[in-house]
Protein backbone atom coordinates (compact mmCIF):
# COMPACT_ATOMS: atom_id res chain seq x y z
CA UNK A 1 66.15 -28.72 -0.67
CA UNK A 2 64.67 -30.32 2.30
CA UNK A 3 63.44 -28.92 5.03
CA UNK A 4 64.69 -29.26 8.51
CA UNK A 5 64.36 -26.02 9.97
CA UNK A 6 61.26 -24.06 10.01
CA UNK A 7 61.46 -20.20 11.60
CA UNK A 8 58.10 -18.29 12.29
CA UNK A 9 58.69 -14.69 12.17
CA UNK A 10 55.81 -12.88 14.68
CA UNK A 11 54.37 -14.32 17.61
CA UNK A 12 50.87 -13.31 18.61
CA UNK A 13 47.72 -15.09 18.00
CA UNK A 14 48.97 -16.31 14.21
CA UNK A 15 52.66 -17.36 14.88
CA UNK A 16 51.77 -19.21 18.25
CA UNK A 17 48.70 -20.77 16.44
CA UNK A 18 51.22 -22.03 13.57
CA UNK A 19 53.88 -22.86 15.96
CA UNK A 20 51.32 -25.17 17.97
CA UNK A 21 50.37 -26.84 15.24
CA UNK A 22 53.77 -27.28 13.32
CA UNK A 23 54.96 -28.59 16.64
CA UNK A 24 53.58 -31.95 16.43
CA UNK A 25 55.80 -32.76 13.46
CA UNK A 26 58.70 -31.59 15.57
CA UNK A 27 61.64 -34.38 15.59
CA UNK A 28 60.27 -36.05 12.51
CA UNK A 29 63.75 -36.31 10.40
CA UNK A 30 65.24 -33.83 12.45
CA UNK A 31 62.55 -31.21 12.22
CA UNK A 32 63.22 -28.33 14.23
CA UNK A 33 60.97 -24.93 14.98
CA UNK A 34 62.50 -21.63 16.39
CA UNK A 35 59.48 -18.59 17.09
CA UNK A 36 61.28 -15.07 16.46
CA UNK A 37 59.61 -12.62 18.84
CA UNK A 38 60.03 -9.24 20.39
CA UNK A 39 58.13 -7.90 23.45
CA UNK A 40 59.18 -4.79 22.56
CA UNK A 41 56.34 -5.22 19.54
CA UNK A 42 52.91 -5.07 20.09
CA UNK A 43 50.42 -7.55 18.78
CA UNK A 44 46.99 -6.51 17.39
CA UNK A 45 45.12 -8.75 19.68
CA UNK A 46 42.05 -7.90 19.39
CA UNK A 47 40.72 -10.38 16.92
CA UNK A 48 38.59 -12.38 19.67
CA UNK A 49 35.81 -14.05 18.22
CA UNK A 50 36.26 -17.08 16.28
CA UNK A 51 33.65 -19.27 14.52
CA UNK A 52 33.04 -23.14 14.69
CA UNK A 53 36.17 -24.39 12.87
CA UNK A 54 38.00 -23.06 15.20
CA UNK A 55 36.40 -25.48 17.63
CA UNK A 56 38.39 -28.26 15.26
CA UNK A 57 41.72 -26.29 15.25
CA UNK A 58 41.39 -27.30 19.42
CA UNK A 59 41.10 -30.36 18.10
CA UNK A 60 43.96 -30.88 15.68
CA UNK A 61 46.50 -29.42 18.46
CA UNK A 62 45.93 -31.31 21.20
CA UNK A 63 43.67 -29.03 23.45
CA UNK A 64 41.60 -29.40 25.94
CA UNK A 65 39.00 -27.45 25.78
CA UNK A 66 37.63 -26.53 29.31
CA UNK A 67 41.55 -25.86 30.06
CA UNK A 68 41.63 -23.31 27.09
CA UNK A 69 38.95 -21.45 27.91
CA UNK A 70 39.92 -20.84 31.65
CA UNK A 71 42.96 -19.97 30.77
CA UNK A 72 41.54 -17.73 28.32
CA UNK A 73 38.26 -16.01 30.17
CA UNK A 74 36.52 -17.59 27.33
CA UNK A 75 32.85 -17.88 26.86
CA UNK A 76 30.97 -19.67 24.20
CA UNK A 77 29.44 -18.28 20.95
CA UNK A 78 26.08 -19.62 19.06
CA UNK A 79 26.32 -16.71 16.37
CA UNK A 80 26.61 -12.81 15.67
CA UNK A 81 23.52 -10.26 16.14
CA UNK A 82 23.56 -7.53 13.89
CA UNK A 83 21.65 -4.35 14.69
CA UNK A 84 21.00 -1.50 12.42
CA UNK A 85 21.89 -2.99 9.63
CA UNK A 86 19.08 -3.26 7.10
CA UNK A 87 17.74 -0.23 9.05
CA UNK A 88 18.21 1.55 12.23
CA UNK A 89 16.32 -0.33 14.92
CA UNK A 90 16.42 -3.86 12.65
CA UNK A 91 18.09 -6.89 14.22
CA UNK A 92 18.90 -10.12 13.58
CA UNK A 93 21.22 -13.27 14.17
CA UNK A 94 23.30 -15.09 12.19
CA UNK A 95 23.18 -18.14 13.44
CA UNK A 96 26.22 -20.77 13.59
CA UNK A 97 23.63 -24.12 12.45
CA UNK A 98 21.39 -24.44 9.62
CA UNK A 99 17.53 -23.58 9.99
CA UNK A 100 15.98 -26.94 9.32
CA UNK A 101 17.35 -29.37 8.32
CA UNK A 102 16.92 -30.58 3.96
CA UNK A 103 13.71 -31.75 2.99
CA UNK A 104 13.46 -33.55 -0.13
CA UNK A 105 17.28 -32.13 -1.29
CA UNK A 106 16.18 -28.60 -1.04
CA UNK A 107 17.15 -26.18 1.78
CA UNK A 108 15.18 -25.95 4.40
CA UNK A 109 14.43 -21.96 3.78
CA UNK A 110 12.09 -22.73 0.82
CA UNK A 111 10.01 -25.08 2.37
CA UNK A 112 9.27 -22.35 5.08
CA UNK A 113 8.80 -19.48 2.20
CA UNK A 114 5.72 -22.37 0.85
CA UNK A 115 4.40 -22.77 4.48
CA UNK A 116 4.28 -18.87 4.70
CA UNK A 117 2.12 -19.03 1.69
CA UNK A 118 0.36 -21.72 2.80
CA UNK A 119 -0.93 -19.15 6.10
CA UNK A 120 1.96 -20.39 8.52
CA UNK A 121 3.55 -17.56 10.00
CA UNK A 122 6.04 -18.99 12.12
CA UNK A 123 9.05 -16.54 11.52
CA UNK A 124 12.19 -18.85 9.84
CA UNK A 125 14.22 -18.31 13.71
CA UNK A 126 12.11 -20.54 15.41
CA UNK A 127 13.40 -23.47 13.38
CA UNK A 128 17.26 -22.90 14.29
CA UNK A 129 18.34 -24.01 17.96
CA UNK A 130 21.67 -21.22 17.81
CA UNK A 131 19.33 -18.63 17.33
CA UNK A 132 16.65 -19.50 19.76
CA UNK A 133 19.42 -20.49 22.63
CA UNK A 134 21.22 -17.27 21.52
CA UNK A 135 17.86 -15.07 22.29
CA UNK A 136 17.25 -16.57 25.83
CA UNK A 137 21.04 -16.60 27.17
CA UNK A 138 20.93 -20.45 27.24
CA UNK A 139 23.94 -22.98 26.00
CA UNK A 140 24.71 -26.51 26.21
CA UNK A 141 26.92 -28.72 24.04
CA UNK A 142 25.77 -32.11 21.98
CA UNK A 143 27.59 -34.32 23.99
CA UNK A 144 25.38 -33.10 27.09
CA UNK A 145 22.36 -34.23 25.94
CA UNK A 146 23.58 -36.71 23.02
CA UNK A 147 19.89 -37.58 21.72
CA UNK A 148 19.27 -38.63 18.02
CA UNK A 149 15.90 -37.23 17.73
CA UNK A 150 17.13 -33.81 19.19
CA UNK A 151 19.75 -31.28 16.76
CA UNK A 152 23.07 -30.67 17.41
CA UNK A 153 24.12 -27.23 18.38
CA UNK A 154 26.93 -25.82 16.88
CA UNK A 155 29.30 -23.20 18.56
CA UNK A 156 32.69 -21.29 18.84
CA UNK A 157 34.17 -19.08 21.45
CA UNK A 158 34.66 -15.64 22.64
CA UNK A 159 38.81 -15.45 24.16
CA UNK A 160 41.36 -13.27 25.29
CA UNK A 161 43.39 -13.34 21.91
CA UNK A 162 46.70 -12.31 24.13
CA UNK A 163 45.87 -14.77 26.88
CA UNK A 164 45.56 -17.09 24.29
CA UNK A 165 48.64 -16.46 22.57
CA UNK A 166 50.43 -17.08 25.48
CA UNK A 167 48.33 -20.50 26.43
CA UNK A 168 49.69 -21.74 22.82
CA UNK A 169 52.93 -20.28 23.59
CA UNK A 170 53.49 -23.01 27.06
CA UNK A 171 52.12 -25.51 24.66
CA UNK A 172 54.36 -25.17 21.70
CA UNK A 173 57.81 -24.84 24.04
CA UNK A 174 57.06 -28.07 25.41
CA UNK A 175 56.59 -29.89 22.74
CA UNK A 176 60.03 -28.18 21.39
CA UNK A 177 59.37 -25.12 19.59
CA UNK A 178 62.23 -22.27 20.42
CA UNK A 179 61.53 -19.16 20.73
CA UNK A 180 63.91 -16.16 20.37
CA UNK A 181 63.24 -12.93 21.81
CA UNK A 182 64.26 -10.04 19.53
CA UNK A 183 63.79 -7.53 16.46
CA UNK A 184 64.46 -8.70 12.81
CA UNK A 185 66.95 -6.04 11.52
CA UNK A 186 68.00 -8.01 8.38
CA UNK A 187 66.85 -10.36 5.96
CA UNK A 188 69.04 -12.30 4.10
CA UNK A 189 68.06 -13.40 0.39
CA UNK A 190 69.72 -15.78 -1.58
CA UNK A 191 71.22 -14.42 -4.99
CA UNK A 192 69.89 -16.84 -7.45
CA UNK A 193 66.49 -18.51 -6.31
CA UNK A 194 65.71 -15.34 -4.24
CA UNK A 195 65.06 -18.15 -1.31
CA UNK A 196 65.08 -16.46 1.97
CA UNK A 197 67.80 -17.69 3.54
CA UNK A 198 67.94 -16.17 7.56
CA UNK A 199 66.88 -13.28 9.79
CA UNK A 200 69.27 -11.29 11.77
CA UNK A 201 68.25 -10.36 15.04
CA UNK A 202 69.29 -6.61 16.50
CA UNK A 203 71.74 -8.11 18.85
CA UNK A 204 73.58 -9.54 15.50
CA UNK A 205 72.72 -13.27 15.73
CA UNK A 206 71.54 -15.11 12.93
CA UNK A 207 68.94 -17.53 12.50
CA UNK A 208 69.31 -19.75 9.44
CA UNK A 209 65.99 -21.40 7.78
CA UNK A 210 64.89 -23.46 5.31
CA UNK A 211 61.23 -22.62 5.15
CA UNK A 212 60.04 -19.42 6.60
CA UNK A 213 56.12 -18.25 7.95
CA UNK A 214 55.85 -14.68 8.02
CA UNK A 215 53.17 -13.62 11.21
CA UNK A 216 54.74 -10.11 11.50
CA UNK A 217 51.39 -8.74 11.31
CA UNK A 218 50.70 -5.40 8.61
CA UNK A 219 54.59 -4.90 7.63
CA UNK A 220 55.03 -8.27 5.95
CA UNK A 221 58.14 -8.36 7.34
CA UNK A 222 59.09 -11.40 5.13
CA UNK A 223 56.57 -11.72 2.24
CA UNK A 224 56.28 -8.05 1.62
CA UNK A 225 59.41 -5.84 3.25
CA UNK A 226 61.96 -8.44 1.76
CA UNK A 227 59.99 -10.18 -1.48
CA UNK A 228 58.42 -7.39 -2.83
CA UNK A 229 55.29 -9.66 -3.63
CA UNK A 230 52.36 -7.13 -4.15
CA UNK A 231 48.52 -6.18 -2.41
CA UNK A 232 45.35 -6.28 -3.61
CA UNK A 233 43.75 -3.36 -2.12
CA UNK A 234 39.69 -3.82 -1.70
CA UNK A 235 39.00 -0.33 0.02
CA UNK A 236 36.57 0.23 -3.34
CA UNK A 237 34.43 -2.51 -2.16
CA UNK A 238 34.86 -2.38 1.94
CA UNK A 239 35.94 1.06 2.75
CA UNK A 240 36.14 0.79 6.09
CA UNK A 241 39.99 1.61 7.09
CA UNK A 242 40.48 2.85 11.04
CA UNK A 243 39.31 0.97 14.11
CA UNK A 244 39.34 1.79 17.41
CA UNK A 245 39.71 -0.84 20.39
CA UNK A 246 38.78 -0.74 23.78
CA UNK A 247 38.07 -3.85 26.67
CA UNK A 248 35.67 -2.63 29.40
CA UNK A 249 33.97 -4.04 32.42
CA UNK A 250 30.44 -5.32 32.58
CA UNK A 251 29.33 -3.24 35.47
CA UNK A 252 25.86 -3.62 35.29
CA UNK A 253 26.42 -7.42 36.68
CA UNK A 254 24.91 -8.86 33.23
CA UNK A 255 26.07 -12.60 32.50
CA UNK A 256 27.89 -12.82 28.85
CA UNK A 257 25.25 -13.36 26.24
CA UNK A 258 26.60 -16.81 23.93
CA UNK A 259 26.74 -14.26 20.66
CA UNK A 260 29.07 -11.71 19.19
CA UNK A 261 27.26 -7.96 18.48
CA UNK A 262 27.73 -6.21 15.68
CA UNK A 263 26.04 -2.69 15.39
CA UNK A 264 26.51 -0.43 12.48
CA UNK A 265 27.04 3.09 13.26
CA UNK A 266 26.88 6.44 11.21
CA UNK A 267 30.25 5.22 9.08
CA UNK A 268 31.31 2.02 9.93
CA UNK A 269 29.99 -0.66 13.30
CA UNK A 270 31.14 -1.13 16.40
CA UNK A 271 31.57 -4.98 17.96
CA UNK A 272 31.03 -6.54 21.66
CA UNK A 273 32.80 -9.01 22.33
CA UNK A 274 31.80 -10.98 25.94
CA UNK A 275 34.34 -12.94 28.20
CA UNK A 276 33.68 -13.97 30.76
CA UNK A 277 34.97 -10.89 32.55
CA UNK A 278 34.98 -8.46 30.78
CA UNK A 279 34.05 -7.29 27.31
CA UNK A 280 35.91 -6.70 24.10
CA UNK A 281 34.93 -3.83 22.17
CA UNK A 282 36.02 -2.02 19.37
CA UNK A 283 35.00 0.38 16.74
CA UNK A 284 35.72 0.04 12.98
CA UNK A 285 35.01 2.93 10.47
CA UNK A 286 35.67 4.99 7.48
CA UNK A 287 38.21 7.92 7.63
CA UNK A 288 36.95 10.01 4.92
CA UNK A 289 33.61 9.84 6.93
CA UNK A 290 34.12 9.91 10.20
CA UNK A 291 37.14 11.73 12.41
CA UNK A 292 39.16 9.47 14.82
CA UNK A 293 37.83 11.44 17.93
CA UNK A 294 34.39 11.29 16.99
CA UNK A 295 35.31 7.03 15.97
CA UNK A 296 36.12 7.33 20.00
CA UNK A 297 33.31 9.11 21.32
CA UNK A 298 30.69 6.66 19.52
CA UNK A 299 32.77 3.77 21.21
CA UNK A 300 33.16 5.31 24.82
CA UNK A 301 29.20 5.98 24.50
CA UNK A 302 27.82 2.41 23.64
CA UNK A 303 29.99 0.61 26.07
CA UNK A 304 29.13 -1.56 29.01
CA UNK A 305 31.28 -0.19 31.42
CA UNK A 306 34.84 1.26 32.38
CA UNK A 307 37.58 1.10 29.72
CA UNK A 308 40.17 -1.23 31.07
CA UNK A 309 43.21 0.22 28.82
CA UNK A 310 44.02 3.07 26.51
CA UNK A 311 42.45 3.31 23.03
CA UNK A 312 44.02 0.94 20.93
CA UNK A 313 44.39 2.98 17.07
CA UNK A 314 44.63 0.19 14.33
CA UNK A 315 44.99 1.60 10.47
CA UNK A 316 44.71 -0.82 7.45
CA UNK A 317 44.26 -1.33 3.99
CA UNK A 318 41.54 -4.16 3.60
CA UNK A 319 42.53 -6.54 1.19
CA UNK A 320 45.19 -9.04 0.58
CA UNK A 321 48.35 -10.46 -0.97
CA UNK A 322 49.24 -11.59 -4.37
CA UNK A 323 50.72 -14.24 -2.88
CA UNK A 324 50.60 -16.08 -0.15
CA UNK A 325 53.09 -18.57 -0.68
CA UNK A 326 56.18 -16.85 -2.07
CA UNK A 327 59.27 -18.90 -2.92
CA UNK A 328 60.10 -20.28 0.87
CA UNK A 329 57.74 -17.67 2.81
CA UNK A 330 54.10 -18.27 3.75
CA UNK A 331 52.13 -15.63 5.45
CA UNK A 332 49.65 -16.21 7.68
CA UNK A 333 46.95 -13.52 9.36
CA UNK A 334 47.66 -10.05 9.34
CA UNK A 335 50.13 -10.51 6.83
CA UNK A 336 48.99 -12.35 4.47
CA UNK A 337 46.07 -10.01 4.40
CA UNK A 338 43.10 -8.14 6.37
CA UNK A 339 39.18 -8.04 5.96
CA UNK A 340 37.89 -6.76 9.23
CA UNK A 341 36.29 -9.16 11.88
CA UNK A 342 32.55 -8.25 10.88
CA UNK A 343 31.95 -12.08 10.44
CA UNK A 344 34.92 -12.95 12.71
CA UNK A 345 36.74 -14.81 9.94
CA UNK A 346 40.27 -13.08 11.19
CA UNK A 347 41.54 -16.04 13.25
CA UNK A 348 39.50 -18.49 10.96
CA UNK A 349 41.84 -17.12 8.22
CA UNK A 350 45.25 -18.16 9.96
CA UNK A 351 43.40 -21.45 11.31
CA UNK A 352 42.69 -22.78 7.42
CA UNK A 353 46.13 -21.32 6.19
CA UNK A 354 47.63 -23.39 9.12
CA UNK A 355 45.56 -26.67 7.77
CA UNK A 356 45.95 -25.92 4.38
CA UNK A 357 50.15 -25.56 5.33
CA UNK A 358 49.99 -28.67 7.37
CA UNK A 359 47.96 -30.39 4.49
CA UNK A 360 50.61 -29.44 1.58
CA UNK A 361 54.34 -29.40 3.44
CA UNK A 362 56.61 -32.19 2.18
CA UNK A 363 59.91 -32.02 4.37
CA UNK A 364 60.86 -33.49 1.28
CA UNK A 365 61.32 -29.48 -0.13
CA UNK A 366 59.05 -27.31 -1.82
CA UNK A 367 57.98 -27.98 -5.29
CA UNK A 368 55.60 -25.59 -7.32
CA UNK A 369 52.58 -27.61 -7.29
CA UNK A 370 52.03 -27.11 -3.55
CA UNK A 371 52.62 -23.31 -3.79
CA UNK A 372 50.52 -22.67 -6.93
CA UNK A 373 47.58 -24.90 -4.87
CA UNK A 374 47.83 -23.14 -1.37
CA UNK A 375 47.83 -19.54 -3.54
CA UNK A 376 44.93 -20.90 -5.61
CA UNK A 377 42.94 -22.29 -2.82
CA UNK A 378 43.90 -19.29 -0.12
CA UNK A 379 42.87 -16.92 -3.04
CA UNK A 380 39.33 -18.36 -3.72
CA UNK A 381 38.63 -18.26 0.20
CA UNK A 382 39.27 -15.10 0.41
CA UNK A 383 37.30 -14.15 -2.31
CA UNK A 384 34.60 -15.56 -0.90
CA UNK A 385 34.69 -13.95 2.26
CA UNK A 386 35.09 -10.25 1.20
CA UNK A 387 32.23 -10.95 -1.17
CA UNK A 388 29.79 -12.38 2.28
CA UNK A 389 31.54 -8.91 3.77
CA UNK A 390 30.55 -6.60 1.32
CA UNK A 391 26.71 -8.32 1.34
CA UNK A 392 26.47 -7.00 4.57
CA UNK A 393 26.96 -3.10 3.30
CA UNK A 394 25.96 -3.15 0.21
CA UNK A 395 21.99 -5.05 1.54
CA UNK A 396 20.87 -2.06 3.25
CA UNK A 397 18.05 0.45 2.86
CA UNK A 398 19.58 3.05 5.58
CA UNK A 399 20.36 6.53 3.56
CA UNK A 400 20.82 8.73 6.77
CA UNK A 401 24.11 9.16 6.13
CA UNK A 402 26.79 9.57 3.13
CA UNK A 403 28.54 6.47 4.49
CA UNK A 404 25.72 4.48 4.28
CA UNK A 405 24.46 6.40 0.74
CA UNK A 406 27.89 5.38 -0.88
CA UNK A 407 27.60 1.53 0.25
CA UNK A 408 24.28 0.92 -1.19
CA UNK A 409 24.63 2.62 -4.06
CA UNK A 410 28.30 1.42 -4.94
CA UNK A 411 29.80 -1.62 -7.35
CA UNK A 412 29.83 -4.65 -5.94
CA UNK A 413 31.73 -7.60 -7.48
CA UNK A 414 29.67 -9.87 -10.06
CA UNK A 415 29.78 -12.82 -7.85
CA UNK A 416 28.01 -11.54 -5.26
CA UNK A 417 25.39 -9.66 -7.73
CA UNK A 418 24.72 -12.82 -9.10
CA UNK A 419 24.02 -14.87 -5.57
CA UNK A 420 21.44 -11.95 -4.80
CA UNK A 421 19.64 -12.21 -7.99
CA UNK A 422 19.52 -16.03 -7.57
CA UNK A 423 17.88 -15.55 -4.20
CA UNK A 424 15.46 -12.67 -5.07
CA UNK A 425 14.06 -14.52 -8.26
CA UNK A 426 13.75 -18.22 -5.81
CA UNK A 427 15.55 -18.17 -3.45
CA UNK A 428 18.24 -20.14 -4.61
CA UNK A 429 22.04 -19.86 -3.12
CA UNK A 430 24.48 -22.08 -4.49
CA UNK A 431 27.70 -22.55 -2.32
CA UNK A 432 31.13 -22.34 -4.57
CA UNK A 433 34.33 -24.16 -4.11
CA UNK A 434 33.99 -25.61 -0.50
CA UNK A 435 33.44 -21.70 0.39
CA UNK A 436 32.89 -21.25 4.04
CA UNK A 437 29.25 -19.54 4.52
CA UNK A 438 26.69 -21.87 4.41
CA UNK A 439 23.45 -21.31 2.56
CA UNK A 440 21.96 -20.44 6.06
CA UNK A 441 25.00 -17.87 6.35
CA UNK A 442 23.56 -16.49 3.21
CA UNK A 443 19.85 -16.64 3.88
CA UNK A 444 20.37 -14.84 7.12
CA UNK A 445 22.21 -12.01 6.19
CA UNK A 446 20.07 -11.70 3.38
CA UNK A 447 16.70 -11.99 4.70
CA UNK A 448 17.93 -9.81 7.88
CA UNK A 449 18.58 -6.81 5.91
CA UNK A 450 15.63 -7.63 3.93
CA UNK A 451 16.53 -8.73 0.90
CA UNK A 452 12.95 -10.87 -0.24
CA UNK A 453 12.91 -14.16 -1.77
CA UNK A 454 10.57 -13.83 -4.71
CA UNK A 455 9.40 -17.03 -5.20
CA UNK A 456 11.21 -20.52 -3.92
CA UNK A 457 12.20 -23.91 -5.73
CA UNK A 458 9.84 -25.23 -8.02
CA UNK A 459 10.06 -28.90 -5.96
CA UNK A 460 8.80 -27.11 -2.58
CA UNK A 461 5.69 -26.95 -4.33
CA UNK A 462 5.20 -30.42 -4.32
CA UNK A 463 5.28 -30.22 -0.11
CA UNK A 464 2.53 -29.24 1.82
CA UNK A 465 -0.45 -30.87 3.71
CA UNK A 466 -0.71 -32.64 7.40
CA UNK A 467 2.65 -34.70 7.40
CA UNK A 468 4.42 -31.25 6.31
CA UNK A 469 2.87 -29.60 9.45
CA UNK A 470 3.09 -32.30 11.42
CA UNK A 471 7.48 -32.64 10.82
CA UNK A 472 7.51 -28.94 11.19
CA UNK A 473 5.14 -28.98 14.65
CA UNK A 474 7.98 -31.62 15.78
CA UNK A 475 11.12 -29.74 14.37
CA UNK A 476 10.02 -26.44 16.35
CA UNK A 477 9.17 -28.32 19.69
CA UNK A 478 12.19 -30.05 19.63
CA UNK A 479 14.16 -27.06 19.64
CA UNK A 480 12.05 -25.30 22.00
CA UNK A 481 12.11 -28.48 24.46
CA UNK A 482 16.14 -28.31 24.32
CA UNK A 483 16.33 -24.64 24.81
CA UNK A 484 13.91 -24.75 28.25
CA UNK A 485 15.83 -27.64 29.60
CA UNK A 486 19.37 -25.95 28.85
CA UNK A 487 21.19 -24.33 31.89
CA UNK A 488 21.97 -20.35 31.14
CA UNK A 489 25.10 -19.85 29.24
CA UNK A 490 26.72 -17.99 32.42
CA UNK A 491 25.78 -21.04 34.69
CA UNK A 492 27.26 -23.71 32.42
CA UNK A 493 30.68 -21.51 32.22
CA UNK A 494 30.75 -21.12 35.79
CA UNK A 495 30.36 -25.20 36.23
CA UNK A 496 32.52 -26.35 33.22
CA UNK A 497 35.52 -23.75 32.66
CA UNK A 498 35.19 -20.97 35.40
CA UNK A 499 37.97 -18.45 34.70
CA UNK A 500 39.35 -16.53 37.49
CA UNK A 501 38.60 -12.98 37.19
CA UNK A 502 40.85 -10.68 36.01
C-alpha cells in the first residue's frame, strides 16, 4: 500500500522534530503530513541537552543555527562534568572530541599511558581542546579560526526543549505540515493486517493514515495502548525510576559555563542545565531509596537560584520497546523507550530514529526488510547506550550509601564486563556496530571514576624519544594557544545569537 498520508501522533520535542524533518518530502507524489496535538497535554520537556549530532540534525532540516538558538535561549555545550562519581569530591569531563589525535593506528590514550611511564606527567585533559575550553568558560567554533595546524572543536547545545518545540513547530507549518489540535479517543485497527488505520479525535473527527509515528510520550498511545507490542524493562541494571524537574534563575550573575553537570547524589544525580537565562535542573533518583520530598529538598538545596515553576514529578520504567517499528507505527522518544539523560542521549535517540526513518521510508509501502532493519539497528543502539549508562554506576568506589552499595556490587550485562576487562588488562576499547561513544567516551568515563589501565598496546612501546615529545610539546600548545585566544563562551553568545531574556 503506498503511502500518501503520514499522521504523527504527539507533538513536543519528538513529533515536531519528526514533523520538521518529514516535511521536506512533503508534496512528493502527493505526500501529505497532519501533527495530532492537544494543549490540554503536557509535554515532558525537559530533555535539554543534546550532543554533537544533533548539531547535524540542524543541518538536515534546514536551520539556521544562530536563529535557533535565539529563539531557543540556547547556549553551547563542549561536554558533561561529572562530580561525585568515582567518589565524593572526584570530578571530571567528558569531553565531546577525542584526546589526541591516532598515532601510529592506536588511540591516542596509550601513547600518553607510555609517556606517563616514560616520567611525563602531563594529566591526559591537557591534550583535548573541549575539556580545556570547558574548564576556563571559553568557546569558539572551527569555522572562526579555520586553521589546519590547529584541532577542530566539537560541540552541541544547551535549549529550551518547549521553546524549541515550538521553533520546529513555525517551521514544519510552512513547509505544509497540519496540525490538529485535540485528544486521541480511538484508534482504529484494521481486522486482517492489524494496520492502524486512523485516530479519532474527542470532538469525533477522524483522521485517516497510511503510516503512523507514535510521539505520545510514556502511554504509547499507538505502539503500545493499541498494538500491544511489549517493554523491555532495565530497572535491574539502571534503577533509577523518579525525577524531579525544576528551571531556576542564575542569581549570582554567573555567565553559562559551555558544559552540562551531572552530580550524583545519595540515590540517584541531579543535572544543570545552562541557557542562557536561566538554568535547567532536575533531579533523577531511586524510589526504593530515596522519598520524593527528600528527591525535592536535595534539588531545591543545590540550585543556582529561584525556581521559576512548580516541581515537575516524572515516573518511568527505564528501558525500551520490543519493537520499534510495528506493522505501520514507528515510535520515536519517549515512546519508543526511556534511559534517563545522564549522557544526554534523550533527544539524540529521536534525532537517529528520525534519520534512520528518513533513511528506510519507500512511499512505495512498507515491506519487512525495512522494519526488521530499523528494529535491528534501533535495538543495537540502544543497547549500547544503556550499557555506557550503567558504566557510569556500576565504576564507582563510593559505599556511603545502600544506593550506591547495590550499584557497584550488582550484575552488569556481559558486554560491558567485557569492554572493562579489555581496558584494565591494556587499555584496549573496541567500538561495536557504528555505536555512538567514542573510545574517548569510554576512556573518560572510565579513567574518571578510576578504573586503571593496566598496561597499554604492545605497538606504543615502539614510541618514545625526542620526536614523541616534541609532537606532544606541539599538540598541548596548540590547544592551549586556541583556548587563550578564544572569547568567553558568554561573550561569543552575546555577539552571535543573543536571546532576549525571559
Amino acid at each position: 500500500m503506498a503511502i500518501r498520508h503520514i499522521v504523527i501522533v504527539g507533538g513536543g520535542t519528538a513529533g515536531w522534530m519528526a514533523a520538521a524533518a518529514l516535511s521536506k518530502m512533503i508534496g512528493a507524489r502527493g505526500l501529505a503530513i497532519t501533527l495530532v496535538e492537544s494543549e490540554e497535554i503536557g509535554t515532558v520537556g525537559v530533555g535539554e541537552a543534546t550532543i554533537p549530532p544533533f548539531v547535524e540534525f540542524q543541518n538536515l532540516i534546514g536551520v539556521d543555527e544562530a536563529e535557533m538558538m535565539a529563539a531557543c535561549q540556547a547556549s553551547f555545550k563542549l561536554g558533561i562534568q561529572f562530580v561525585n562519581w568515582g567518589r565524593m569530591g572526584d570530578s571530571y569531563i567528558h569531553p565531546f572530541g577525542a584526546y589526541g589525535y591516532q598515532m601510529g593506528g592506536i588511540a591516542f590514550h596509550q601513547i600518553w599511558h607510555r609517556i606517563q611511564e616514560l616520567g611525563d606527567k602531563r594529566p591526559i585533559q591537557a591534550f583535548n581542546l573541549e575539556t580545556m575550553a570547558a574548564y576556563f568558560g571559553k568557546f569558539a567554533r572551527t569555522q572562526d579560526y579555520a586553521r589546519e595546524d590547529l584541532p577542530p572543536i566539537n560541540y552541541a547545545y544547551h535549549l529550551d526543549a518547549g521553546r524549541y518545540a515550538r521553533f520546529l513547530r513555525q517551521l514544519s507549518e510552512k513547509r505544509g505540515v497540519v496540525r490538529r489540535e485535540g485528544r486521541v479517543e480511538h484508534v482504529a485497527l484494521d481486522g486482517e493486517s492489524g494496520y492502524v488505520t486512523s485516530v479519532q479525535l474527542t470532538d469525533g473527527s477522524v483522521i485517516a493514515g497510511d503510516l503512523f509515528v507514535d510521539c505520545s510520550g510514556f502511554r504509547g498511545l499507538l505502539i503500545e495502548q493499541a498494538l500491544q507490542t511489549g517493554y523491555e524493562d532495565w530497572r535491574h541494571y539502571l534503577p533509577c525510576d523518579r525525577a524531579v524537574a525544576l528551571p531556576c534563575a542564575r542569581e549570582d550573575g554567573s555567565p553559562p559555563p559551555p558544559f552540562t553537570r551531572a552530580m550524583a547524589h545519595g540515590a540517584g544525580w541531579q543535572w544543570t542545565v545552562p541557557l542562557q537565562h536561566r538554568n535547567g535542573n532536575g533531579h533523577v533518583y531511586c524510589s526504593e531509596y530515596m522519598a520524593d520530598d527528600k528527591a525535592l529538598d536535595i534539588l531545591l538545596a543545590n540550585i543556582a537560584g529561584k525556581p521559576q515553576a512548580d516541581p515537575n514529578w516524572l515516573r518511568f520504567v527505564t528501558g525500551r520497546r520490543k519493537k520499534f517499528w510495528n506493522k505501520n507505527v514507528v515510535a520515536l522518544g519517549l515512546a519508543a523507550g526511556f534511559m534517563e539523560p545522564l549522557e544526554s542521549t534523550s533527544i539524540h535517540l529521536i534525532n537517529t530514529g528520525i534519520n534512520k526513518l528518513v533513511s528506510l521510508l519507500s512511499l512505495d509501502g512498507i515491506n519487512p526488510a525495512q522494519v526488521d532493519a530499523f528494529n535491528r539497528l534501533t535495538g543495537k543502539e540502544y543497547a549500547r547506550i544503556r550499557d555506557f549508562l550503567i558504566l557510569h554506576y556500576n565504576a564507582t568506589e563510593r559505599s556511603d550509601t545502600p544506593f550506591w552499595n547495590h550499584c557497584r556490587t550488582m550484575a552488569v550485562p556481559e558486554t560491558l564486563t567485557e569492554k572493562v576487562e579489555l581496558f584494565r588488562a591494556n587499555g584496549q576499547i573496541f567500538r561495536e556496530e557504528d555505536e555512538l561513544f567514542t573510545e574517548t567516551s569510554w576512556a573518560a568515563v572510565m579513567m574518571g571514576q578510576r578504573i586503571a589501565m593496566g598496561g597499554h598496546n604492545a605497538m606504543a612501546d615502539t614510541f618514545g624519544g625526542p620526536d614523541l615529545k616534541k609532537e606532544l610539546d606541539e599538540m598541548e600548545a596548540s590547544i592551549r594557544y586556541l583556548v587563550e585566544h578564544m572569547p568567553t563562551h558568554a561573550a561569543y553568545l552575546e555577539r552571535y545569537c543573543p536571546a532576549r531574556a525571559a
